[in-house]
N, C-alpha and C. Protein backbone atom coordinates (compact mmCIF):
# COMPACT_ATOMS: atom_id res chain seq x y z
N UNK A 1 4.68 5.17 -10.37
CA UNK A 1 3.95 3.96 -10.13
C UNK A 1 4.43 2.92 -11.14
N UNK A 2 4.87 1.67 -10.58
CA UNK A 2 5.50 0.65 -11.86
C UNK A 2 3.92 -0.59 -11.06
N UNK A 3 4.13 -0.97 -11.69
CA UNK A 3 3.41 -2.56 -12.25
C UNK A 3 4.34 -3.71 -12.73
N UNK A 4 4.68 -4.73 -12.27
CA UNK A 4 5.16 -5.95 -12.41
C UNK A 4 4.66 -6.89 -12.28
N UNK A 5 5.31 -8.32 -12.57
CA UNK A 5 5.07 -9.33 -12.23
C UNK A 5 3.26 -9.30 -11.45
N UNK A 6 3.29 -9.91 -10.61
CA UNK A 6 2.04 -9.36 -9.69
C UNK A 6 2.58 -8.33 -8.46
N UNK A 7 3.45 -7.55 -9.07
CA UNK A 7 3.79 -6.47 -7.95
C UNK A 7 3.56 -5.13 -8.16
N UNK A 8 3.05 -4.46 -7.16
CA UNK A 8 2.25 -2.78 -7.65
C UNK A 8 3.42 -2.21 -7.02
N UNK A 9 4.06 -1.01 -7.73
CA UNK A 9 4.78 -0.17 -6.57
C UNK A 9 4.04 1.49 -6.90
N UNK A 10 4.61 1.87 -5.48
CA UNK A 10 3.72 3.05 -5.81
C UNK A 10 4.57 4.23 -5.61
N UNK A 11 4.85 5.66 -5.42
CA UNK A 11 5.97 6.53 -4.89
C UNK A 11 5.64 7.47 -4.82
N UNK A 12 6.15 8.33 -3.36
CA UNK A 12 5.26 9.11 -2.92
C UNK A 12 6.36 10.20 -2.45
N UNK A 13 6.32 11.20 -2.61
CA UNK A 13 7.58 11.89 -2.16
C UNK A 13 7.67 12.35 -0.92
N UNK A 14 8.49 12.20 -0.32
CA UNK A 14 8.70 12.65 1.38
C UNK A 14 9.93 13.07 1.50
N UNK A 15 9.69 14.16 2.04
CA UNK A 15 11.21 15.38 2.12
C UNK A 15 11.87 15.66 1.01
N UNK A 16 12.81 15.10 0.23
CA UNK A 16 13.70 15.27 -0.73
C UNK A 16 14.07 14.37 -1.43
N UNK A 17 12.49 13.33 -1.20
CA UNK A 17 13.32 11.78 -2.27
C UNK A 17 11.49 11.15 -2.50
N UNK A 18 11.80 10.40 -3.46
CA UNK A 18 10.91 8.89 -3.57
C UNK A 18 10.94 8.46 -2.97
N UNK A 19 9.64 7.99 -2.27
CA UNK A 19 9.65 6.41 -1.09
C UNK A 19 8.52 5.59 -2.11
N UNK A 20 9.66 4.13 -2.05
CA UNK A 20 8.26 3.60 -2.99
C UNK A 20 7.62 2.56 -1.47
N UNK A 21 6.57 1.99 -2.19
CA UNK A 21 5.74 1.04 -1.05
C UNK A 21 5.45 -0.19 -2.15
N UNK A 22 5.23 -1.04 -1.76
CA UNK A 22 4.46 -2.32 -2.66
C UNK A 22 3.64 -2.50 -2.21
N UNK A 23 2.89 -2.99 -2.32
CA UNK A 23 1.27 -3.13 -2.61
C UNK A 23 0.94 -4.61 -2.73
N UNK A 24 0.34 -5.12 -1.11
CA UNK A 24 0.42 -6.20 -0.98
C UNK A 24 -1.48 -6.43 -0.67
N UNK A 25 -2.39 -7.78 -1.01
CA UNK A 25 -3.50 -7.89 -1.21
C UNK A 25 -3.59 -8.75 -0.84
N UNK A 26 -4.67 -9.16 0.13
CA UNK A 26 -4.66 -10.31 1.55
C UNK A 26 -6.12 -10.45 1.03
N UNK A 27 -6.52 -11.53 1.69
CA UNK A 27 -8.14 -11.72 1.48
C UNK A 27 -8.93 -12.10 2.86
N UNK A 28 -9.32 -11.17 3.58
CA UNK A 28 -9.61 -11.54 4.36
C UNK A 28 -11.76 -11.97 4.83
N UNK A 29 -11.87 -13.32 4.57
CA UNK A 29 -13.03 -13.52 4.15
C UNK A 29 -13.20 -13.38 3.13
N UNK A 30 -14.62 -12.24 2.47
CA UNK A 30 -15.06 -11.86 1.98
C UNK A 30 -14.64 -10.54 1.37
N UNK A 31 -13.55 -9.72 1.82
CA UNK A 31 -12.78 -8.59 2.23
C UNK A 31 -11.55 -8.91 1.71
N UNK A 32 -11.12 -8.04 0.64
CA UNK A 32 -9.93 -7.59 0.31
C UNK A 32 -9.18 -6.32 1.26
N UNK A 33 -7.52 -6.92 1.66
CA UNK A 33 -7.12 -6.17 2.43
C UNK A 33 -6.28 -5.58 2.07
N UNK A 34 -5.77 -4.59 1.16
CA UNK A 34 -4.58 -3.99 0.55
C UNK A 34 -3.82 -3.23 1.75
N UNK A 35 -2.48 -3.56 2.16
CA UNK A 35 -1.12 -2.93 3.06
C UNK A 35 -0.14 -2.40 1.97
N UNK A 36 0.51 -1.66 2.30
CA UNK A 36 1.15 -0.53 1.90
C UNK A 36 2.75 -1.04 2.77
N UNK A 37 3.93 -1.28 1.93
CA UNK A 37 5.29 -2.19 2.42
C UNK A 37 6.36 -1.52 2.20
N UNK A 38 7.21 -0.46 2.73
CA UNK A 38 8.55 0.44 2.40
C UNK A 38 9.71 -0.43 2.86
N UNK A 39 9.50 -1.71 3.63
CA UNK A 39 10.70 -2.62 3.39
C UNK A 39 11.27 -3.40 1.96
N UNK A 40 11.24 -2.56 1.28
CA UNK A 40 12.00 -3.18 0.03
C UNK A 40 13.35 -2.55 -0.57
N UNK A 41 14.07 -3.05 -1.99
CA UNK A 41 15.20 -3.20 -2.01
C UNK A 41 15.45 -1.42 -2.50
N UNK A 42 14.33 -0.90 -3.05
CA UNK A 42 14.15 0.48 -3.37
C UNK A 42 14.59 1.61 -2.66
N UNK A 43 14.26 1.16 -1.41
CA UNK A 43 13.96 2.12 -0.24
C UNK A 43 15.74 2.21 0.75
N UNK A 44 15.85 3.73 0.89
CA UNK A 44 17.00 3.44 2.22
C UNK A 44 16.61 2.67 3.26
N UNK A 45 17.72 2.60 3.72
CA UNK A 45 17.19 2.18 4.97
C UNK A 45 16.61 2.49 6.22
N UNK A 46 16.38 3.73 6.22
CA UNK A 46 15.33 4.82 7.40
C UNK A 46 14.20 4.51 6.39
N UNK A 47 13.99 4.68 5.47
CA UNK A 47 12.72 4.71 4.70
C UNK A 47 12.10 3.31 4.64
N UNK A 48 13.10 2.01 5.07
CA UNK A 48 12.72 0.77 5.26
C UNK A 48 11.63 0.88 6.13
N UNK A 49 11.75 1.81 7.26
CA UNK A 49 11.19 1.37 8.41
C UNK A 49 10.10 2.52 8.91
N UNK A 50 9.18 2.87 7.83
CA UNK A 50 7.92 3.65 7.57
C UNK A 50 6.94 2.23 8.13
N UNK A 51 7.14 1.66 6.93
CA UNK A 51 5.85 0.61 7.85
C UNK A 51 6.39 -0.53 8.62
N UNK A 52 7.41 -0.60 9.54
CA UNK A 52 7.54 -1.58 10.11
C UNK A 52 6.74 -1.41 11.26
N UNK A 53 6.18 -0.48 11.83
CA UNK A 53 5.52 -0.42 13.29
C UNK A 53 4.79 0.46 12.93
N UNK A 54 3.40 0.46 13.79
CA UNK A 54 1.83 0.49 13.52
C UNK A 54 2.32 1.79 14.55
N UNK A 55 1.67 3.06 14.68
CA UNK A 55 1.69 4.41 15.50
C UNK A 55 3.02 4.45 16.35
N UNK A 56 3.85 3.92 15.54
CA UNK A 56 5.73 3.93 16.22
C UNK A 56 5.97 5.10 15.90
N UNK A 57 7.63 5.52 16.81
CA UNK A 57 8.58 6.58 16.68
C UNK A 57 7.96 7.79 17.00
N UNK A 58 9.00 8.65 16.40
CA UNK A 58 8.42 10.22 16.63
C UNK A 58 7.90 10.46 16.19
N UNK A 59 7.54 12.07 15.89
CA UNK A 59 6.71 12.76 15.39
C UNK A 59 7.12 13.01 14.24
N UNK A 60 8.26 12.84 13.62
CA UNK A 60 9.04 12.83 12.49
C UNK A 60 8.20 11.66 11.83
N UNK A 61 8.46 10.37 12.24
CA UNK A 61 8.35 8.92 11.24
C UNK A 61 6.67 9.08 11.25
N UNK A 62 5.91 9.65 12.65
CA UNK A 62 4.34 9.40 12.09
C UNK A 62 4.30 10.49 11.00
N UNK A 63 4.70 11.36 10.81
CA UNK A 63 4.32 12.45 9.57
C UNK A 63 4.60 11.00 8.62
N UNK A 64 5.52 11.20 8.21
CA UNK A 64 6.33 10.05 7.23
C UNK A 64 5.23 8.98 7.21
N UNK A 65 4.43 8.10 7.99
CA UNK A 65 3.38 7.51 7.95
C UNK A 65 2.07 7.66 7.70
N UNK A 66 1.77 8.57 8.20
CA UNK A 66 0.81 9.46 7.35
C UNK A 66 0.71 10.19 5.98
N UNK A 67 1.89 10.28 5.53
CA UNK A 67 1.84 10.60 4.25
C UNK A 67 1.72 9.72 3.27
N UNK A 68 2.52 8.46 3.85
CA UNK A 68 2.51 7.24 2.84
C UNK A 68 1.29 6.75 2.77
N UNK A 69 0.14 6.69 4.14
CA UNK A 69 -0.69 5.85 4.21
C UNK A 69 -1.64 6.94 2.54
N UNK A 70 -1.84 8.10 3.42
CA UNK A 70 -2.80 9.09 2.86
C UNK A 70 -2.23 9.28 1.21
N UNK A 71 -1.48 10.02 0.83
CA UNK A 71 -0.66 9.96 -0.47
C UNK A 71 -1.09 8.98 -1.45
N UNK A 72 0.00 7.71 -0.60
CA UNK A 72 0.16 6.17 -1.14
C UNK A 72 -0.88 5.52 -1.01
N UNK A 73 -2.04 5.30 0.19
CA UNK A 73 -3.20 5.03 -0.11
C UNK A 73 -3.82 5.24 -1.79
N UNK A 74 -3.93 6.54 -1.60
CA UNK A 74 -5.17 7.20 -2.91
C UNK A 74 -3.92 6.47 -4.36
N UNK A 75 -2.90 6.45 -4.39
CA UNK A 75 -2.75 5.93 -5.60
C UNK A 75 -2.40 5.03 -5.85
N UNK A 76 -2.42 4.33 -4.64
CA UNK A 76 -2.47 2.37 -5.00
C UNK A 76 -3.82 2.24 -5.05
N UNK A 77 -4.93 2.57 -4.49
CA UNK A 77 -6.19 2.68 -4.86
C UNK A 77 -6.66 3.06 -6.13
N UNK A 78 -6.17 4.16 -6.98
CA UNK A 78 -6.32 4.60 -8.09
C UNK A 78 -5.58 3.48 -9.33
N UNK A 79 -4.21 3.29 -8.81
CA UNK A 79 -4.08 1.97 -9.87
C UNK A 79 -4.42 0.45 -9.67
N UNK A 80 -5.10 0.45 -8.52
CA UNK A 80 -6.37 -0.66 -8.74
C UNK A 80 -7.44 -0.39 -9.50
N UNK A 81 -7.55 0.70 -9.56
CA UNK A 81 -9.01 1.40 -10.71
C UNK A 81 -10.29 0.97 -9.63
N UNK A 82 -9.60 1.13 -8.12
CA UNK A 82 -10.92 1.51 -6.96
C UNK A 82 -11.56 2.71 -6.84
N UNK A 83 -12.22 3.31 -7.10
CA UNK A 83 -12.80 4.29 -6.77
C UNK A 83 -13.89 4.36 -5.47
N UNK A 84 -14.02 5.97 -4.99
CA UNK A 84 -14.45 6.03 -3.71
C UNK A 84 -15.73 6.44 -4.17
């Protein structure tokens, strides 16, 4: 997990490598919306495209999506210091 600028990254291991995500914070209303982003300069380029599409690909990339959400969820949550 790095911390920058105002940028969170987070990394989550899937198969045989790091996938990082950034950690992006929307405001919607009243409602903070934290998304989870594997298009960055970190990432291969199959690993770019974890979150480009919402219940896309096979059964391969939803594992791969599900891990990032679930995984990468709880510890971009945790280095927000959100608790459940």
């Amino acid at each position: 997990m790095r911390r920058g600028d105002a940028n969170l990254l987070i990394s989550v291991p899937i198969l045989d490598r790091e996938v990082f995500a950034k950690l992006w914070e929307l405001r919607v209303g009243r409602v903070n919306l934290y998304l989870l982003d594997t298009d960055i300069p970190e990432n291969s380029a199959e690993d770019r495209l974890i979150t480009a599409e919402l219940y896309g690909g096979d059964l391969e990339m939803r594992m791969r999506q599900e891990i990032m959400l679930g995984i990468g969820g709880v510890k971009a949550l945790t280095a927000l210091g959100i608790r459940a």
